[in-house]
N, C-alpha and C. Protein backbone atom coordinates (compact mmCIF):
# COMPACT_ATOMS: atom_id res chain seq x y z
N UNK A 1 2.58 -19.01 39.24
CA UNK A 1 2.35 -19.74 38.02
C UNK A 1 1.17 -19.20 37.24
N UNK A 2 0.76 -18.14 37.79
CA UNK A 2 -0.54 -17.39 36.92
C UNK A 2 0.12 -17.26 35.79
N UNK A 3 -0.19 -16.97 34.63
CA UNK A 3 -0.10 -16.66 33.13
C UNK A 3 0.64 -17.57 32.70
N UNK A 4 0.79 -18.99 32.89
CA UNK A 4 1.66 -20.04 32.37
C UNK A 4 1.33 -20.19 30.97
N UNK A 5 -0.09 -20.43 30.71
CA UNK A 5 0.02 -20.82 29.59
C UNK A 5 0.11 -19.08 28.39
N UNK A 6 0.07 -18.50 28.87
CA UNK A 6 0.29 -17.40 27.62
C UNK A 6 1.52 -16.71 27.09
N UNK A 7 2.22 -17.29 27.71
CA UNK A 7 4.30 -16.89 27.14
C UNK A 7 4.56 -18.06 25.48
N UNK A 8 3.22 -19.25 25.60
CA UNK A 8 3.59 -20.36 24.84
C UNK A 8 2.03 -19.91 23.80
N UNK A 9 1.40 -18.52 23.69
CA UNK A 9 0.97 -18.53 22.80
C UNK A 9 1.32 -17.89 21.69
N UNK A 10 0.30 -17.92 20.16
CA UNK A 10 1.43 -17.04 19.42
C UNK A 10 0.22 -16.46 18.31
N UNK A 11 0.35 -15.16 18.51
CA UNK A 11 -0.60 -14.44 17.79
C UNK A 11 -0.66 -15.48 15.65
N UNK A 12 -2.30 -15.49 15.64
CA UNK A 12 -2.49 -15.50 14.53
C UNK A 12 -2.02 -14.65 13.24
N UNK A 13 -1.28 -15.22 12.21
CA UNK A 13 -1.03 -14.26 11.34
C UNK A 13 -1.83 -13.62 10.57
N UNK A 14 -1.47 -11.98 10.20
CA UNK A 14 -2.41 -11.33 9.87
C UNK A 14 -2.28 -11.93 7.97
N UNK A 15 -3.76 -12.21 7.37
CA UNK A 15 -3.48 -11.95 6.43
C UNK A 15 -4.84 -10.86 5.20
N UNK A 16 -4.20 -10.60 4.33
CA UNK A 16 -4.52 -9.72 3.46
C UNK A 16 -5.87 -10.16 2.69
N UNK A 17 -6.73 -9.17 2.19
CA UNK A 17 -8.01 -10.40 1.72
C UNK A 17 -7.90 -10.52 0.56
N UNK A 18 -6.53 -9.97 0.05
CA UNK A 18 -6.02 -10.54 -1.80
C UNK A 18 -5.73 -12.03 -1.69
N UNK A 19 -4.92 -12.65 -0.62
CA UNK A 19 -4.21 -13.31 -0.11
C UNK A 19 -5.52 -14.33 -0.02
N UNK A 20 -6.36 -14.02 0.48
CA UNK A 20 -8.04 -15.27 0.34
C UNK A 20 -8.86 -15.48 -0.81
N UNK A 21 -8.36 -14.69 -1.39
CA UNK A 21 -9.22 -14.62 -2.98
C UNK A 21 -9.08 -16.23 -3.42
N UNK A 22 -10.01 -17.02 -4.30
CA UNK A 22 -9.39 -18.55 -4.51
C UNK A 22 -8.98 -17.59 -6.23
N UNK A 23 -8.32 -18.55 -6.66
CA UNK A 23 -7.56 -18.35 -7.83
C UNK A 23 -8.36 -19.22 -8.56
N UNK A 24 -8.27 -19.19 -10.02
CA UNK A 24 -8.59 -20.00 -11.12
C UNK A 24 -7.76 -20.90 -11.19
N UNK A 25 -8.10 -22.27 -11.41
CA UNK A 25 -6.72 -22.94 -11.87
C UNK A 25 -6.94 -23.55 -13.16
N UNK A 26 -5.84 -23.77 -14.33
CA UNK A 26 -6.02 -24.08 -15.39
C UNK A 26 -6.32 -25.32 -15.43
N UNK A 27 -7.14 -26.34 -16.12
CA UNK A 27 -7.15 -27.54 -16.39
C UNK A 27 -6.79 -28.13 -17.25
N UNK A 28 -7.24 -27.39 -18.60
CA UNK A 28 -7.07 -27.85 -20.18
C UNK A 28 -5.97 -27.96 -20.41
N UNK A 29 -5.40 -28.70 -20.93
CA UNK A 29 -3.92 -29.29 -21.50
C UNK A 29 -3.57 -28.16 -22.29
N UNK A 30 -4.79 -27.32 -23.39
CA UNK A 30 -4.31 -26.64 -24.56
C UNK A 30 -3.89 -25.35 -23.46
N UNK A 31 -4.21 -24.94 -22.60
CA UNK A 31 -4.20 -23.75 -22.26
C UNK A 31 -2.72 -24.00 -21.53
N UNK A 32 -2.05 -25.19 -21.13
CA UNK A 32 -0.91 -25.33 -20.49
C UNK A 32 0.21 -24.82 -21.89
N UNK A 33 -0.25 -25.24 -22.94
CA UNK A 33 0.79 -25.79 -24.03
C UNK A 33 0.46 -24.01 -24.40
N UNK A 34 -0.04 -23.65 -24.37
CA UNK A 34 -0.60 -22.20 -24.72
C UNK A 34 0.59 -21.41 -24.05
N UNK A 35 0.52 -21.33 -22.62
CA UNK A 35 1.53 -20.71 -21.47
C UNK A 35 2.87 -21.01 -22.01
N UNK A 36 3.06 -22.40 -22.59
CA UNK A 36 4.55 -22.75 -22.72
C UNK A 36 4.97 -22.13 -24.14
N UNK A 37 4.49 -21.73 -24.26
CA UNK A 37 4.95 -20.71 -26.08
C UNK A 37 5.00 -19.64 -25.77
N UNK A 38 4.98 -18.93 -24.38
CA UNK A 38 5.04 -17.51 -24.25
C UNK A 38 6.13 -17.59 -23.47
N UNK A 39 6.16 -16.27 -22.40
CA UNK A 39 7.21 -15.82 -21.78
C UNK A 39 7.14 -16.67 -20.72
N UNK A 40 8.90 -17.03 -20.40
CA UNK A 40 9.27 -17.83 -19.28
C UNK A 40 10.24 -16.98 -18.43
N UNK A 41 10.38 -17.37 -17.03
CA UNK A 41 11.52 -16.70 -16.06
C UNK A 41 11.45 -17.71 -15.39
N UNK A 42 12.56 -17.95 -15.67
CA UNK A 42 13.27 -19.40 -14.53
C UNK A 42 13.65 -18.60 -13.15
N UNK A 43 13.76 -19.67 -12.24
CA UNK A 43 13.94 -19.01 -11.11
C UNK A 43 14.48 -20.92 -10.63
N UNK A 44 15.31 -20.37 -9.18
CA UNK A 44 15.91 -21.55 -8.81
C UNK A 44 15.00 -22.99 -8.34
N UNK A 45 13.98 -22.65 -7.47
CA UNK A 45 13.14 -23.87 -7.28
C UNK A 45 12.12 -24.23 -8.42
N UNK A 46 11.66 -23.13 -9.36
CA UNK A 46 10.23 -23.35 -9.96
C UNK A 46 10.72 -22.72 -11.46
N UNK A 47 9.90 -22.75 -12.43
CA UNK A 47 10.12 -22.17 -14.11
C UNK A 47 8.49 -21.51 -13.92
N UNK A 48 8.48 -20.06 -14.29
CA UNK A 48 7.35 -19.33 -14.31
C UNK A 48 7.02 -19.04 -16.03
N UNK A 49 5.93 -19.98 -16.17
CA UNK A 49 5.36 -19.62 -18.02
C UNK A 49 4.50 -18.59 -17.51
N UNK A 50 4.47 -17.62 -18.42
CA UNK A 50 2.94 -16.85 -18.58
C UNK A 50 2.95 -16.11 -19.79
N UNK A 51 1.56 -15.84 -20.15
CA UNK A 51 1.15 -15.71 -21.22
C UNK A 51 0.32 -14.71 -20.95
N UNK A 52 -0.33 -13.57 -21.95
CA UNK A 52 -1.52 -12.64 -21.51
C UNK A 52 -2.41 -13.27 -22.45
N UNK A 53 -3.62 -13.04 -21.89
CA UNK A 53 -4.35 -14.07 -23.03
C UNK A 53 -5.56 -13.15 -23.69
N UNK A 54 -5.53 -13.67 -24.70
CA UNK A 54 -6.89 -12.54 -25.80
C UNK A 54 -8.02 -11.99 -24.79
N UNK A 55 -8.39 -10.67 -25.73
CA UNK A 55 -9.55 -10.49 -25.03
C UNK A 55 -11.30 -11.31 -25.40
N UNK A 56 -12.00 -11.58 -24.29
CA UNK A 56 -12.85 -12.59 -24.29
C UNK A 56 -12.89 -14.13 -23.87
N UNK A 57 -11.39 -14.42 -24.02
CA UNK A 57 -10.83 -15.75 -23.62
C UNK A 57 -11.13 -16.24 -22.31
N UNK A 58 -10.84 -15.67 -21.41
CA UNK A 58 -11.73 -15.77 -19.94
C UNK A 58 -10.99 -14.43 -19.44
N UNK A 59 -12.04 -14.44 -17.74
CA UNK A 59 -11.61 -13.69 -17.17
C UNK A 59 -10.88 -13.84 -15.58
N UNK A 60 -10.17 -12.64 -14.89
CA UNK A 60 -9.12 -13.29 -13.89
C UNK A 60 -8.14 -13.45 -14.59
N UNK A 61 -7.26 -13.73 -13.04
CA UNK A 61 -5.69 -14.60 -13.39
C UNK A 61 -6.00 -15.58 -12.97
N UNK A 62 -5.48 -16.79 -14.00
CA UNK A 62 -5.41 -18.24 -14.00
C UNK A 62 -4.45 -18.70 -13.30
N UNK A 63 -4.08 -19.82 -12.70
CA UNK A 63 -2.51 -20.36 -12.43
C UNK A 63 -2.81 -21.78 -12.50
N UNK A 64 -1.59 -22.89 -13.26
CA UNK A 64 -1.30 -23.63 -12.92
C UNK A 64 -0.25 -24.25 -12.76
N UNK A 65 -0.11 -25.61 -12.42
CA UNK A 65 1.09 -26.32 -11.37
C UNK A 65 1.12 -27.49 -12.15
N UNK A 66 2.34 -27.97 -12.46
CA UNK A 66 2.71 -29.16 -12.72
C UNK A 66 4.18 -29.29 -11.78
N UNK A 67 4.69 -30.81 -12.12
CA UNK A 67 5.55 -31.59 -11.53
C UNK A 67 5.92 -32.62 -12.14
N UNK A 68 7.03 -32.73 -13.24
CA UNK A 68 7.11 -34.30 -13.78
C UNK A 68 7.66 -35.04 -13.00
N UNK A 69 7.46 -36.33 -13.29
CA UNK A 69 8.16 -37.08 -13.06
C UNK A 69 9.44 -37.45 -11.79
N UNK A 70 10.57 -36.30 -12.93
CA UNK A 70 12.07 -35.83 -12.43
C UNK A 70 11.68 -35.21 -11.42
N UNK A 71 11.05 -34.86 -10.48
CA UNK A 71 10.71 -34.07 -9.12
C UNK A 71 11.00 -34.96 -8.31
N UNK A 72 10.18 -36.21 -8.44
CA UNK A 72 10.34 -37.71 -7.32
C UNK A 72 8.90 -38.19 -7.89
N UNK A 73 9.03 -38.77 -6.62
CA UNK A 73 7.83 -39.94 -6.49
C UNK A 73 6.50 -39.08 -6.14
N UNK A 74 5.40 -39.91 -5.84
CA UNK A 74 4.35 -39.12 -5.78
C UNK A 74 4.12 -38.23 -4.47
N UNK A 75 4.79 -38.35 -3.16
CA UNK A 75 4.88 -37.76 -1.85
C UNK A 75 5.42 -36.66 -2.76
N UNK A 76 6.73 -36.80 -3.12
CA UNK A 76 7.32 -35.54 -3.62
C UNK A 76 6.59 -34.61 -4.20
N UNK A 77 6.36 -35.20 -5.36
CA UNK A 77 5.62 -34.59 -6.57
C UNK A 77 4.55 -33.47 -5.72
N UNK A 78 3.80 -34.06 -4.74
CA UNK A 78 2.44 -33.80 -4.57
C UNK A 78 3.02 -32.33 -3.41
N UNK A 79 3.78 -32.92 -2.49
CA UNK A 79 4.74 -31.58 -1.58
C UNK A 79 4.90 -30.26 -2.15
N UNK A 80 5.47 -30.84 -3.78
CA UNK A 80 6.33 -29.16 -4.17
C UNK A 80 5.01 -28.69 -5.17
N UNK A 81 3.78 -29.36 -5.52
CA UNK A 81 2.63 -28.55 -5.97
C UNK A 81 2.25 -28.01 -4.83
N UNK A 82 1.92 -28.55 -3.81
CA UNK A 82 1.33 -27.71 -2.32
C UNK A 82 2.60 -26.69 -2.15
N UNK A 83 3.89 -27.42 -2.25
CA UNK A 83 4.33 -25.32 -1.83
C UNK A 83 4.17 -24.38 -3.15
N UNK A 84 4.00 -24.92 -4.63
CA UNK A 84 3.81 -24.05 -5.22
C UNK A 84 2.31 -23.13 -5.27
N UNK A 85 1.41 -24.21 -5.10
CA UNK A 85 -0.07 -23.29 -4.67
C UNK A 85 0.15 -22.37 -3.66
N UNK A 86 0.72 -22.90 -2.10
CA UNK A 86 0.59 -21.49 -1.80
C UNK A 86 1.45 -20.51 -2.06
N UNK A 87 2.50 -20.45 -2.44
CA UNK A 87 3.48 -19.20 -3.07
C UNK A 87 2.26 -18.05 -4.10
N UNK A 88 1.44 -19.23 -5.13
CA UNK A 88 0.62 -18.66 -5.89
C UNK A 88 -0.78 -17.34 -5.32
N UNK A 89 -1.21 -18.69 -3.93
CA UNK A 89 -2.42 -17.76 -3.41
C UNK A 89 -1.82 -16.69 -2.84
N UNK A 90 -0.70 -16.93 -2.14
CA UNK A 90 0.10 -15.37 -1.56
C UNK A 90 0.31 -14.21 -2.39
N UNK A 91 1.07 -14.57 -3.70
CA UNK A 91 1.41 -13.44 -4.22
C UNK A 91 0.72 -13.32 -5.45
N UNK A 92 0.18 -14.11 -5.91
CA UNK A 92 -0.74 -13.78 -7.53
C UNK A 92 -1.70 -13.07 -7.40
N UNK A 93 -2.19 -12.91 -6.24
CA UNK A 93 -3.71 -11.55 -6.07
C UNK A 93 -3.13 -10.68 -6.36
N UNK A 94 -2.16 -10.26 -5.54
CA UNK A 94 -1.62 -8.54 -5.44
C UNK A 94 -0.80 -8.60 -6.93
N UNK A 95 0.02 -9.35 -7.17
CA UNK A 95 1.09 -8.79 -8.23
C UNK A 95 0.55 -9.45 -9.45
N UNK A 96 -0.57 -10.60 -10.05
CA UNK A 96 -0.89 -11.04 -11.12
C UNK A 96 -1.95 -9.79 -11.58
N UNK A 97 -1.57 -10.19 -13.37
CA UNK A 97 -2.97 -9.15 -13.82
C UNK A 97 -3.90 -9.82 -14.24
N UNK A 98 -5.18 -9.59 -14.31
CA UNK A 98 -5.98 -9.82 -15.01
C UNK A 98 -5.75 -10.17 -16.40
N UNK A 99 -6.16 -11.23 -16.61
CA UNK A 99 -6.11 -11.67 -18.36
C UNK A 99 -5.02 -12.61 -19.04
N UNK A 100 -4.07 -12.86 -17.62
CA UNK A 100 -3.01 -13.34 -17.65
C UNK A 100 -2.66 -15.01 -17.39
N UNK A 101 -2.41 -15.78 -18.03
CA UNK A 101 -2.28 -17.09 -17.69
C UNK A 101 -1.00 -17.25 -16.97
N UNK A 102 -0.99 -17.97 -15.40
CA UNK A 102 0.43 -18.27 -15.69
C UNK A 102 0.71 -19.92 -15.44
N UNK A 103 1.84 -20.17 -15.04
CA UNK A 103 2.41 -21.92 -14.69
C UNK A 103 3.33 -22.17 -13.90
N UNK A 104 3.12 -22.00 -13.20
CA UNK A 104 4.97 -22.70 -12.26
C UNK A 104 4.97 -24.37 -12.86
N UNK A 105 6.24 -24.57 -12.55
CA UNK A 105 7.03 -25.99 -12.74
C UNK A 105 7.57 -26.18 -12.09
N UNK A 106 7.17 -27.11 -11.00
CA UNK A 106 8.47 -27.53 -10.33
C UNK A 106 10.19 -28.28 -10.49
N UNK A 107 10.97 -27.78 -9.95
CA UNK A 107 12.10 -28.31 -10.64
C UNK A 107 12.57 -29.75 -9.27
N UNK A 108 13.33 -30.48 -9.99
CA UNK A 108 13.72 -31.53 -9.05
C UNK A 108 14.82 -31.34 -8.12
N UNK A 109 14.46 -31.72 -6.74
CA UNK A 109 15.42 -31.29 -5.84
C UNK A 109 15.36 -29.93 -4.88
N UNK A 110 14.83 -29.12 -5.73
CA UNK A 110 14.85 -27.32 -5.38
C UNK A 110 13.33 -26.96 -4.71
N UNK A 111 12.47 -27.38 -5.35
CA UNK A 111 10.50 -27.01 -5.50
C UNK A 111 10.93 -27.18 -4.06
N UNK A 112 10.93 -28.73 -3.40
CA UNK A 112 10.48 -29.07 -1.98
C UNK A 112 11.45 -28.66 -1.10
N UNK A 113 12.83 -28.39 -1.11
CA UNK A 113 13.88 -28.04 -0.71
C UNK A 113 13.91 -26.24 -0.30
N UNK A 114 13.76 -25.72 -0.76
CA UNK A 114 13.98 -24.38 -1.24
C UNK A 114 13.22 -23.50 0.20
N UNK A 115 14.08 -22.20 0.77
CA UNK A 115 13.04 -21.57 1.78
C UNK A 115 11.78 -21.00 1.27
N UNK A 116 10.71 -20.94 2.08
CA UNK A 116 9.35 -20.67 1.58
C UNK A 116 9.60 -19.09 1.09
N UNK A 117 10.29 -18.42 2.19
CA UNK A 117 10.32 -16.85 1.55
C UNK A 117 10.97 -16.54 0.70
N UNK A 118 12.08 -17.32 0.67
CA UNK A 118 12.64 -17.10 -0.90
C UNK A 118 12.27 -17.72 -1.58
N UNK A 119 11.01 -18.65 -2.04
CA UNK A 119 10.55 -18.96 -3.33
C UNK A 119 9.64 -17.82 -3.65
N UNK A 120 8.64 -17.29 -2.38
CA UNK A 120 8.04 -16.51 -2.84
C UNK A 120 8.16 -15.17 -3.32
N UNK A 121 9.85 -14.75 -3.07
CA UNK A 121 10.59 -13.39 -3.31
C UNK A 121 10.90 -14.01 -4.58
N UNK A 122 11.35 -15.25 -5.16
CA UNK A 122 11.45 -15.06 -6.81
C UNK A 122 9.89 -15.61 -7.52
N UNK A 123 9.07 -15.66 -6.95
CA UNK A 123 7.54 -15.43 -7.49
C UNK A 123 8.06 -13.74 -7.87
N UNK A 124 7.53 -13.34 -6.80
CA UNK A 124 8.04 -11.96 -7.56
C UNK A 124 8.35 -11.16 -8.42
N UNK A 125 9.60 -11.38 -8.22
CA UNK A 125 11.01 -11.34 -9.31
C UNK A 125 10.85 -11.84 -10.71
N UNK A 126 10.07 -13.29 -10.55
CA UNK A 126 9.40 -13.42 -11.69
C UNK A 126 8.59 -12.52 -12.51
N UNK A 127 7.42 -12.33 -11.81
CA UNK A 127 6.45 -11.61 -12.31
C UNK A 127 6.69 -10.33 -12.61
N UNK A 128 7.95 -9.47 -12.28
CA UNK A 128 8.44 -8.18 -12.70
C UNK A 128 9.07 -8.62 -13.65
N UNK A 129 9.50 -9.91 -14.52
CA UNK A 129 10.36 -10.32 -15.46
C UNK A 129 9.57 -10.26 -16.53
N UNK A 130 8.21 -10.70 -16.09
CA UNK A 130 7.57 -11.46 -17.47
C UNK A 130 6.82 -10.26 -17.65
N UNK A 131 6.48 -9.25 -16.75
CA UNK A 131 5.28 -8.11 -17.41
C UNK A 131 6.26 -6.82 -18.01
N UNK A 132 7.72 -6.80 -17.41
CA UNK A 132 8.56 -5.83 -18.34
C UNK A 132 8.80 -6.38 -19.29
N UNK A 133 8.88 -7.52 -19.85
CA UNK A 133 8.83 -8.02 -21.07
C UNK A 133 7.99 -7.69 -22.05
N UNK A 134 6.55 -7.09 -21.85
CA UNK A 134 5.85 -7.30 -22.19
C UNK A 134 5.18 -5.49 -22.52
N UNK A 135 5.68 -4.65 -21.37
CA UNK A 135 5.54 -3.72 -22.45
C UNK A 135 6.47 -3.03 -23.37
């Protein structure tokens, strides 16, 4: 029975120190309504706004999260912002640019539902949508 307990352990995941960076998050209402006049890429669980924003305006990539209503109740609501933050801290270091505002939205039914790796493979997908747009 020597080594019982180490068949039931499980290595820590490695992660990246883009991946620890904290992100900006937007607060101001104008800067949401700002994002929503620019480029969008829907994707099945979430709607990705982003915007590049003037120079001087701030600096970093921004992100923020909403959830109306139509998502659910407030357990809900509050679930599919926590899986959208971390989709954000995972992949917005490495693939966001500088200067760039963006927004997920959660959609109802899909945000809390949806596999974690495939939301974060159309994070992605997103973000190759909205920056070929753009040059």
């Amino acid at each position: 029975m020597a080594g019982r307990g180490s068949t039931n352990e499980k290595a820590a995941p490695v992660k990246s120190e883009a991946a620890l960076l904290p992100l900006q998050v937007l607060q101001k209402r104008s800067d949401f309504l700002k994002a929503a006049r620019a480029g969008r890429a829907p994707c099945p669980a979430f709607l990705l706004q982003a915007r590049q924003r003037r120079a001087g305006e701030a600096d970093g990539v921004r992100v923020g999260f909403t959830c109306s209503k139509k998502v659910g109740n407030a357990v809900a609501r509050n679930r599919a912002k926590r899986r959208l933050r971390e989709i954000a801290r995972l992949v917005l270091p490495t693939l966001g640019k500088p200067g760039w505002d963006y927004v997920l939205i959660g959609r109802a039914d899909h945000t809390a539902t949806r596999d974690f790796h495939s939301m974060q493979e159309d994070l992605r997908h997103a973000l190759a949508r909205v920056h070929a747009a753009r040059k």
